[in-house]
N, C-alpha and C. Protein backbone atom coordinates (compact mmCIF):
# COMPACT_ATOMS: atom_id res chain seq x y z
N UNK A 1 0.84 -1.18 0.00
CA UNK A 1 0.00 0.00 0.00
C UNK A 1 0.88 1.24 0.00
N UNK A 2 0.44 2.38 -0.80
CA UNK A 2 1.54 3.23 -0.76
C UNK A 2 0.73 4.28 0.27
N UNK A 3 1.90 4.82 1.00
CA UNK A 3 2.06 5.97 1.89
C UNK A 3 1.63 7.74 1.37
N UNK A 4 0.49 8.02 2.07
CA UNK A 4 0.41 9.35 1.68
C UNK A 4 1.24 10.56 1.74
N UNK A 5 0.97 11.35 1.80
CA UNK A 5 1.74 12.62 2.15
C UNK A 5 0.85 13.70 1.77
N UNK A 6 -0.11 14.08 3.14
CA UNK A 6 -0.99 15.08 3.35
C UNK A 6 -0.71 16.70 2.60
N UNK A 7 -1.40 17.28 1.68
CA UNK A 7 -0.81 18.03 0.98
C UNK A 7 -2.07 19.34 1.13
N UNK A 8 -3.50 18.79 1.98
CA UNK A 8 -4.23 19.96 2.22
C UNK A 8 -5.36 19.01 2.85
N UNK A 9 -5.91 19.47 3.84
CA UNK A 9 -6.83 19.50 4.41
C UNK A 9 -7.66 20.21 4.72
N UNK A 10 -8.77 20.94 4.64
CA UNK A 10 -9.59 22.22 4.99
C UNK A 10 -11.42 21.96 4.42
N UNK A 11 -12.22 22.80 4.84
CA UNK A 11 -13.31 22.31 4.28
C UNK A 11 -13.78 24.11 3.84
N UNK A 12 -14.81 24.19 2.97
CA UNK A 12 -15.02 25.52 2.26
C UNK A 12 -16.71 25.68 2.74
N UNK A 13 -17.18 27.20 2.96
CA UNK A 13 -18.79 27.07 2.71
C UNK A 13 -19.01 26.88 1.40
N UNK A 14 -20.42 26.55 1.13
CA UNK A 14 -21.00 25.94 0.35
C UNK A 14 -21.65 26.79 -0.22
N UNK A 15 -20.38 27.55 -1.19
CA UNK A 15 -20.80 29.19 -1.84
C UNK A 15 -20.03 28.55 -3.50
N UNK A 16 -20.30 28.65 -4.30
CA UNK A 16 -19.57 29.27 -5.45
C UNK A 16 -18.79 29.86 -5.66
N UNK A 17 -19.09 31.17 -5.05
CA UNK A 17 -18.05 31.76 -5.04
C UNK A 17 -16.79 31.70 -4.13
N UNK A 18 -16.74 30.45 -3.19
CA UNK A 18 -15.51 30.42 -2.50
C UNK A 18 -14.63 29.41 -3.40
N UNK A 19 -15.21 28.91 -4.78
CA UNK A 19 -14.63 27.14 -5.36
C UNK A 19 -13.47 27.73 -6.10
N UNK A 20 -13.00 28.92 -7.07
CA UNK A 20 -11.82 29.13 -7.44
C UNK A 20 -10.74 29.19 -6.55
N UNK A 21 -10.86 29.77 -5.62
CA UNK A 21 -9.67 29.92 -4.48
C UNK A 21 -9.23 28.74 -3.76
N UNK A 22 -10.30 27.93 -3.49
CA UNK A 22 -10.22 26.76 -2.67
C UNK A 22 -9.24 25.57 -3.57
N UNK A 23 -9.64 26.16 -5.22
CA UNK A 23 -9.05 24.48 -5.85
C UNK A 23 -7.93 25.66 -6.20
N UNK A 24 -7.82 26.71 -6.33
CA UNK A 24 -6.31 27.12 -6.66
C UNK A 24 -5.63 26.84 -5.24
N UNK A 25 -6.11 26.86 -4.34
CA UNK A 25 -5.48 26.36 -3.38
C UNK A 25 -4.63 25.02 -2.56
N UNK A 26 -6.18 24.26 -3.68
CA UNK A 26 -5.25 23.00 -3.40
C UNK A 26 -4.71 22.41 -4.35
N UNK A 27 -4.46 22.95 -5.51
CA UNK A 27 -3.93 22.50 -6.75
C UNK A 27 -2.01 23.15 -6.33
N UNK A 28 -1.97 23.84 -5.75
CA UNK A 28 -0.47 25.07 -5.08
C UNK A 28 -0.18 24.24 -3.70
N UNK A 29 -0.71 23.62 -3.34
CA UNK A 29 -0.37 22.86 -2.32
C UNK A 29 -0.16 21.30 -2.62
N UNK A 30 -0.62 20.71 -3.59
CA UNK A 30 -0.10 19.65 -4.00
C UNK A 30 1.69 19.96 -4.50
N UNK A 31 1.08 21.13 -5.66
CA UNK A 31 2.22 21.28 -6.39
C UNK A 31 3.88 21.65 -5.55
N UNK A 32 3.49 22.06 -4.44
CA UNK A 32 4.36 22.36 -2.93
C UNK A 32 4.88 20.85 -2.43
N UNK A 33 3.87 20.12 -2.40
CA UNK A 33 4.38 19.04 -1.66
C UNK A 33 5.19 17.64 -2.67
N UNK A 34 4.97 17.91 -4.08
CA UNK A 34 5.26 16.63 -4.98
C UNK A 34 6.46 17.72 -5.68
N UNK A 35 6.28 19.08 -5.99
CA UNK A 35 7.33 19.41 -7.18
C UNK A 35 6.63 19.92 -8.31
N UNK A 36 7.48 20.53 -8.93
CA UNK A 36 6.61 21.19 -10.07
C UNK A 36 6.46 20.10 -10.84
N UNK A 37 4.82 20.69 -11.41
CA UNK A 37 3.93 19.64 -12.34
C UNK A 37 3.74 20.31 -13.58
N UNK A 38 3.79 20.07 -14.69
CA UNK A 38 3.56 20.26 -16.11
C UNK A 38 2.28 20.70 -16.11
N UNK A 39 2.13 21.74 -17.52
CA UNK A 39 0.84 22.46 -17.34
C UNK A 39 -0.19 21.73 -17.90
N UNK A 40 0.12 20.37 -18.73
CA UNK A 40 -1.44 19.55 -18.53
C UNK A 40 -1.79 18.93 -17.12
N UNK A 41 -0.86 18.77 -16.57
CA UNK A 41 -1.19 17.95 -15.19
C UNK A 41 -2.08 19.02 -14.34
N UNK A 42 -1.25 20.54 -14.35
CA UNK A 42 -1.94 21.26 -13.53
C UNK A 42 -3.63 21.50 -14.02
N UNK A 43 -3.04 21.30 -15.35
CA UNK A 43 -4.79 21.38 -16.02
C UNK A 43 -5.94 20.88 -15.51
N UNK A 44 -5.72 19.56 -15.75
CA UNK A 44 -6.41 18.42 -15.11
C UNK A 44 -6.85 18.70 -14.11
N UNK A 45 -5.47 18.75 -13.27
CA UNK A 45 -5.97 18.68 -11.45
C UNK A 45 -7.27 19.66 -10.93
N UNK A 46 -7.07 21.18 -11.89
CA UNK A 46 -7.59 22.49 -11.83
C UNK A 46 -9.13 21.87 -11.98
N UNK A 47 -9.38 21.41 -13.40
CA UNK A 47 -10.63 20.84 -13.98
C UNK A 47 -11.54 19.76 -13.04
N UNK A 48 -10.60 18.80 -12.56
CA UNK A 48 -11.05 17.66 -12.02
C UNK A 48 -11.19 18.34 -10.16
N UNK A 49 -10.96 19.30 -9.47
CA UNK A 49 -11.06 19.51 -8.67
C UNK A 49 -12.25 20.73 -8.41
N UNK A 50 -12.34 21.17 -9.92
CA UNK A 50 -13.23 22.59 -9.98
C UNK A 50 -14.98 21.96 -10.22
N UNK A 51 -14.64 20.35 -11.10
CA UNK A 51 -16.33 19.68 -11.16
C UNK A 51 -16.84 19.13 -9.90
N UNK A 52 -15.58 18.47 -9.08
CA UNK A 52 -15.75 18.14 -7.87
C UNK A 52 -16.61 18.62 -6.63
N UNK A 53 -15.87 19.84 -6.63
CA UNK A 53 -16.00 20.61 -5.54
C UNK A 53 -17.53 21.26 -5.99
N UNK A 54 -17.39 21.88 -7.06
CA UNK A 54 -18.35 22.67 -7.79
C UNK A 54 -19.73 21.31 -7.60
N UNK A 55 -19.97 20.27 -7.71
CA UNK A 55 -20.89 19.29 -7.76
C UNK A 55 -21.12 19.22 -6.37
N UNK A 56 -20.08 19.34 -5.15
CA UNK A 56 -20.65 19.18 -4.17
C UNK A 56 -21.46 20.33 -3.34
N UNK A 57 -20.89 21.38 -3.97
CA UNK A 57 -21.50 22.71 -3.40
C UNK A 57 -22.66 23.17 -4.23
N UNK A 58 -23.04 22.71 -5.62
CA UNK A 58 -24.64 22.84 -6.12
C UNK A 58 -25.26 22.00 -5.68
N UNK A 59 -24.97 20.37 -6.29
CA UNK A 59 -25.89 19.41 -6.09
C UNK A 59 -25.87 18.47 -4.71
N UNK A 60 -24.74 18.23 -3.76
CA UNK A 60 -24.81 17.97 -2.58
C UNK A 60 -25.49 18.74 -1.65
N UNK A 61 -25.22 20.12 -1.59
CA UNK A 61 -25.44 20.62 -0.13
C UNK A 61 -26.02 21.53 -0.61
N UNK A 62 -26.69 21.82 -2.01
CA UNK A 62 -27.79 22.70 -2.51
C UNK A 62 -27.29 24.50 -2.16
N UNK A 63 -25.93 24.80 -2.14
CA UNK A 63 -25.68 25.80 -2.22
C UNK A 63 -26.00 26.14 -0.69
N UNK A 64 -26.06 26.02 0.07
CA UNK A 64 -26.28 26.11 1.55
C UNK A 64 -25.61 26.35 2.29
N UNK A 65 -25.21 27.90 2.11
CA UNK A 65 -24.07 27.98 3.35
C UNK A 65 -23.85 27.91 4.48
N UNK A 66 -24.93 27.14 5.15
CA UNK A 66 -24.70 26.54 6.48
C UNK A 66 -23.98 25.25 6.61
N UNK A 67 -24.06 25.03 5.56
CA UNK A 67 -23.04 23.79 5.16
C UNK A 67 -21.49 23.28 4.71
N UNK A 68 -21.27 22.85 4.84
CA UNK A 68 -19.80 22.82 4.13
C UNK A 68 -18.80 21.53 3.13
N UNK A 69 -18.30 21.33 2.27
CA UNK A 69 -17.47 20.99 1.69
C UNK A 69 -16.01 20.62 2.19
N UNK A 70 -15.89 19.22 2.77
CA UNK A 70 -14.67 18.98 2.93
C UNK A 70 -13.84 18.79 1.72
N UNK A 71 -12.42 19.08 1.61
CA UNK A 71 -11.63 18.64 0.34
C UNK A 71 -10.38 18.31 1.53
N UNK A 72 -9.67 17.24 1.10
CA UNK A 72 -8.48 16.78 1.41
C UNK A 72 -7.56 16.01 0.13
N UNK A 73 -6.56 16.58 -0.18
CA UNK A 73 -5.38 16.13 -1.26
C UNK A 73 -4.24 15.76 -0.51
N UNK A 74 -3.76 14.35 -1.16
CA UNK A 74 -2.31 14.24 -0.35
C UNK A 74 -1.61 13.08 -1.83
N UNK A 75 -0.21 13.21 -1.91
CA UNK A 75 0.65 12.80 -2.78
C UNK A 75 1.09 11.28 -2.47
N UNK A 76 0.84 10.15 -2.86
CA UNK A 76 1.17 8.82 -3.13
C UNK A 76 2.92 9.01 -3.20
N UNK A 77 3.70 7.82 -2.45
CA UNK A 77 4.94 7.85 -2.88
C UNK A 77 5.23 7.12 -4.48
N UNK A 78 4.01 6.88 -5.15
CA UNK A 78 4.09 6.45 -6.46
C UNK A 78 3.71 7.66 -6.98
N UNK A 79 3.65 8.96 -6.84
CA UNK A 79 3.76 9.50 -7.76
C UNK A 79 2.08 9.67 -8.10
N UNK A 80 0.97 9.37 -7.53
CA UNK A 80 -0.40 9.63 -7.58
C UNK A 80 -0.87 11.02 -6.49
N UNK A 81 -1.73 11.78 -7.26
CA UNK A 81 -2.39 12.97 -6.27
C UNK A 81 -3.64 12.20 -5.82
N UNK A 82 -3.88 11.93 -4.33
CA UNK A 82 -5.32 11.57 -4.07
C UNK A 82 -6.29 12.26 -3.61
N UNK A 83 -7.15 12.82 -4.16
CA UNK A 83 -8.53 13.78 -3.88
C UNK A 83 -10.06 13.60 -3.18
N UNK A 84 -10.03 14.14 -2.21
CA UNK A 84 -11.34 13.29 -1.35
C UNK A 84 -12.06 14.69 -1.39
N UNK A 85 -13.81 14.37 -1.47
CA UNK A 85 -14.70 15.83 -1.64
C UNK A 85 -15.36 15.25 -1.09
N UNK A 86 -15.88 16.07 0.15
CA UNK A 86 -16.88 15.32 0.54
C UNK A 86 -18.29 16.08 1.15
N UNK A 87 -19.44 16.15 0.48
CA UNK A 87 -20.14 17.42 1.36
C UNK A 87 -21.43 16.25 2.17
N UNK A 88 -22.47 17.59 2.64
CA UNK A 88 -23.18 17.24 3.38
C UNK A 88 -24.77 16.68 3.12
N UNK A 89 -24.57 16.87 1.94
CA UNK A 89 -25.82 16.29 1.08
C UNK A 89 -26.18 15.08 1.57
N UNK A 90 -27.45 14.70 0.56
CA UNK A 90 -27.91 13.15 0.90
C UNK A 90 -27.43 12.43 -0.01
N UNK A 91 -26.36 12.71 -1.41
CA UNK A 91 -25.82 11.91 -2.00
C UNK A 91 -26.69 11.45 -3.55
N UNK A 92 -25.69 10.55 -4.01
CA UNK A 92 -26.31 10.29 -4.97
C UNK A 92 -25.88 8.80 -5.58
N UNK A 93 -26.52 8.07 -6.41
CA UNK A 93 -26.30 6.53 -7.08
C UNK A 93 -25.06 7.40 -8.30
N UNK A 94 -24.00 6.78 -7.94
CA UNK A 94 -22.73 7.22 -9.22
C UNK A 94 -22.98 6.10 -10.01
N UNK A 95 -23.13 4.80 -9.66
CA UNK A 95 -23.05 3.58 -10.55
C UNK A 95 -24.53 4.18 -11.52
N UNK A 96 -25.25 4.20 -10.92
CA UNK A 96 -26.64 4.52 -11.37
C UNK A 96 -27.03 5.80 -12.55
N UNK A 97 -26.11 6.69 -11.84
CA UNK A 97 -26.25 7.92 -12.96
C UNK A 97 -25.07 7.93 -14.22
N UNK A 98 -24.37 7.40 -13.81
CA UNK A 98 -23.01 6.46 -15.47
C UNK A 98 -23.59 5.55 -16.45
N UNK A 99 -24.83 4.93 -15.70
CA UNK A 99 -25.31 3.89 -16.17
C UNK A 99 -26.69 4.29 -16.76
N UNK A 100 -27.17 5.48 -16.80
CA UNK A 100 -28.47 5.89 -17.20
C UNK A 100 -28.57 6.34 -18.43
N UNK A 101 -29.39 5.79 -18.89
CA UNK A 101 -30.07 5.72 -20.30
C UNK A 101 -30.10 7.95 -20.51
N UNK A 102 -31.02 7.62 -19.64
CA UNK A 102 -31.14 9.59 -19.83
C UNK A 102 -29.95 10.28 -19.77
N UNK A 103 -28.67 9.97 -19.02
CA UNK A 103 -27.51 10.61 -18.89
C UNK A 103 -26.72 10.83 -20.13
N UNK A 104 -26.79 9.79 -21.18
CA UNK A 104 -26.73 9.77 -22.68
C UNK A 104 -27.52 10.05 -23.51
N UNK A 105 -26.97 10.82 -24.34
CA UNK A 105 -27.95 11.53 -25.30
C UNK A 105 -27.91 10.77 -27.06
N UNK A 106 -26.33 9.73 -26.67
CA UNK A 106 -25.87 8.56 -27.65
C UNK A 106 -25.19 7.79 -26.91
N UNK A 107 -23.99 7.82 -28.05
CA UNK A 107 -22.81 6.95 -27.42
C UNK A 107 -22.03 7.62 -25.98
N UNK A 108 -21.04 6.94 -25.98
CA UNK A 108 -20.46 7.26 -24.65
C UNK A 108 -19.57 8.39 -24.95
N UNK A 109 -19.79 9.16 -25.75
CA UNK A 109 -18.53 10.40 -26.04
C UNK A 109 -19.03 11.66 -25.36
N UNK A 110 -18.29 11.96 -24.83
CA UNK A 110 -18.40 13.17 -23.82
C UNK A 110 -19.33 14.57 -24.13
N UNK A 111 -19.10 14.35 -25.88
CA UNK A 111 -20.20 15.36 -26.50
C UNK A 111 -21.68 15.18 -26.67
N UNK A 112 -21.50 13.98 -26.15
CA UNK A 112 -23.14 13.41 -26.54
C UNK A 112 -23.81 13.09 -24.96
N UNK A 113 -23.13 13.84 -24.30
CA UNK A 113 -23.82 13.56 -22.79
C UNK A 113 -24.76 14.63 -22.37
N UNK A 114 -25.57 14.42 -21.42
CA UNK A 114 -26.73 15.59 -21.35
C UNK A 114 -25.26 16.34 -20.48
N UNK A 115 -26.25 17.94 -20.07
CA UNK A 115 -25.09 19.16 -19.66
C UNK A 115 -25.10 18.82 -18.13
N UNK A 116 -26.21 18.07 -17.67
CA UNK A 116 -26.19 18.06 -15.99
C UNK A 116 -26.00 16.64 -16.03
N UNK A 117 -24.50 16.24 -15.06
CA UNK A 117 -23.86 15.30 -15.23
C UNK A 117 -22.68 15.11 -15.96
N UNK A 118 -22.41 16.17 -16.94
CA UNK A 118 -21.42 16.06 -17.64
C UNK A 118 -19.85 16.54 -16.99
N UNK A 119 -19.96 16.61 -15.69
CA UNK A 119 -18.80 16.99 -15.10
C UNK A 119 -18.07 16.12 -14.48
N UNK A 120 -19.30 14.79 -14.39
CA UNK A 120 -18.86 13.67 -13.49
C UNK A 120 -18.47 12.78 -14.32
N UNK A 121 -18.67 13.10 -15.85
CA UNK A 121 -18.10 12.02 -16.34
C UNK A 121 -16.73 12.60 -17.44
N UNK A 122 -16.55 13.81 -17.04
CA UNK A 122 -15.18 14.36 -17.27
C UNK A 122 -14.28 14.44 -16.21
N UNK A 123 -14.87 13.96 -15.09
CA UNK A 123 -13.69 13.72 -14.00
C UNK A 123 -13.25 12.15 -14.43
N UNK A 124 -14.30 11.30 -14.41
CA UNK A 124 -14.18 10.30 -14.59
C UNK A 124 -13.27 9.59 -15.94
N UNK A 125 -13.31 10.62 -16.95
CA UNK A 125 -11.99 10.11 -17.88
C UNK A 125 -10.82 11.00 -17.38
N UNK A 126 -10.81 11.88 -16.84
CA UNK A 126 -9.06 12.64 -16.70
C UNK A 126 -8.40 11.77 -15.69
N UNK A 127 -9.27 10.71 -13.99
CA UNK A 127 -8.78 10.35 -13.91
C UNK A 127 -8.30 8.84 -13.54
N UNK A 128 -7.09 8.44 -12.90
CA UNK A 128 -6.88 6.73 -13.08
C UNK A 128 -7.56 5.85 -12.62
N UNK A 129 -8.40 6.80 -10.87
CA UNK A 129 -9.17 5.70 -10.23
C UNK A 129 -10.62 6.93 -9.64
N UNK A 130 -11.97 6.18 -9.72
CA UNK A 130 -12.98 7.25 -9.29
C UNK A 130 -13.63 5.71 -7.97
N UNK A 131 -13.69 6.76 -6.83
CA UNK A 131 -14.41 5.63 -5.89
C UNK A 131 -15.51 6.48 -5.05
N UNK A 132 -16.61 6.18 -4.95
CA UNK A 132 -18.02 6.74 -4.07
C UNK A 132 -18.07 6.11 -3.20
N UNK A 133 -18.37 6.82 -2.34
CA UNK A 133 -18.79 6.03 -0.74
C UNK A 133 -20.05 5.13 -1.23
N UNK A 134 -20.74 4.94 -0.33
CA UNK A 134 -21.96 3.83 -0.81
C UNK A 134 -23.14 5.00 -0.74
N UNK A 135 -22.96 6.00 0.30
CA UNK A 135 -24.25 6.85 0.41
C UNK A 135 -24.09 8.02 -0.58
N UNK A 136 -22.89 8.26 -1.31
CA UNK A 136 -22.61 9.17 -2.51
C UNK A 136 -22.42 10.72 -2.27
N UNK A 137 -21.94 10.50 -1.10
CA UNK A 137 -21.60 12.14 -0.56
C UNK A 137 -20.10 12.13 -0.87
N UNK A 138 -19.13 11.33 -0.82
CA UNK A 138 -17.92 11.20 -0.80
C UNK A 138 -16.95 10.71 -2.10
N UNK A 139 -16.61 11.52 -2.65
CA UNK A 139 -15.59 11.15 -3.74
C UNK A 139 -14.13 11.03 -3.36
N UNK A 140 -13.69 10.29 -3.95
CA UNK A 140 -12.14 9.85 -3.82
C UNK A 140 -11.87 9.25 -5.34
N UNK A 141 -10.57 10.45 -5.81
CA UNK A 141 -9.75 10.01 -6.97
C UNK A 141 -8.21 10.38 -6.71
N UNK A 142 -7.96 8.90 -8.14
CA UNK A 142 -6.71 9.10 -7.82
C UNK A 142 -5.83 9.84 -9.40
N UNK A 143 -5.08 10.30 -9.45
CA UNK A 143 -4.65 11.35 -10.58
C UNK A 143 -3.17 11.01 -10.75
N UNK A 144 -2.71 10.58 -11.57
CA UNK A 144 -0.88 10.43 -12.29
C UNK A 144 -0.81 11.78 -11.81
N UNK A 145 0.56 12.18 -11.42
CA UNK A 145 1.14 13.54 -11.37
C UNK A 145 2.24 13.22 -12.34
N UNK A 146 2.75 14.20 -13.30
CA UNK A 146 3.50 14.34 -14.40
C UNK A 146 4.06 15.38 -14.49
N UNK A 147 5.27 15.48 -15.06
CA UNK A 147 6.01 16.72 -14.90
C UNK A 147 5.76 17.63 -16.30
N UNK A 148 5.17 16.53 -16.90
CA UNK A 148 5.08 16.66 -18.86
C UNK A 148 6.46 17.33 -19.85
């Protein structure tokens, strides 16, 4: 099992407008703790942390700033960024909404997906591993870090 290396811990209200600062924040704090990363990697991380967060603060916790958004990132000694989001919502079926007829508008190409939902399944190709808790409040991915 590889060993983490805690690279941010903090949780955000459940504003919009706090989600740029928070993932530039933890995208500068990975990049602190692993080394400089190439600007597709930072891309990615930016993207895949901005649908994240952004999904848990509309559709988890309904924009509710009495609520809050945990995020925690920490660096694999293999060389993986691991990303946990976790809000206070009641969650949602991930197997269920990947797997829905309505979520496709065709095939499986990213252009042919309806617009609500389409963030979860652009996290889901940028990265190596996507895991949901069972009650669907909790995301955990895992991301190659690359120097490019």
């Amino acid at each position: 099992m590889s060993k983490i290396i805690k690279a941010y811990d903090d949780s955000i209200v459940s504003s919009i407008n706090r989600i740029g600062a928070a993932v530039s924040d933890v995208v500068d704090n990975i990049q602190a703790s692993y080394g400089p990363l190439g600007e597709c990697t930072r891309f990615e991380l930016t993207v895949i942390l901005n649908e994240l967060v952004l999904n848990a603060v509309k559709h988890g916790n309904k924009e509710d700033e009495g609520k809050r958004v945990k995020i925690k990132a920490g660096i694999t000694n293999s060389g993986f960024a691991c990303l946990i989001v976790e809000d206070e919502g009641c969650g949602y079926d991930y197997d269920c909404l990947c797997k829905s007829k309505a979520y496709y508008t065709g095939d499986n190409d990213i252009c042919n997906v309806m617009e609500s939902g389409r963030g979860i399944l652009i996290v889901k190709k940028l990265c190596d591993r996507v895991k949901v808790n069972d009650r669907g409040n909790k995301i955990v991915v895992l991301i190659k870090l690359k120097n490019d």
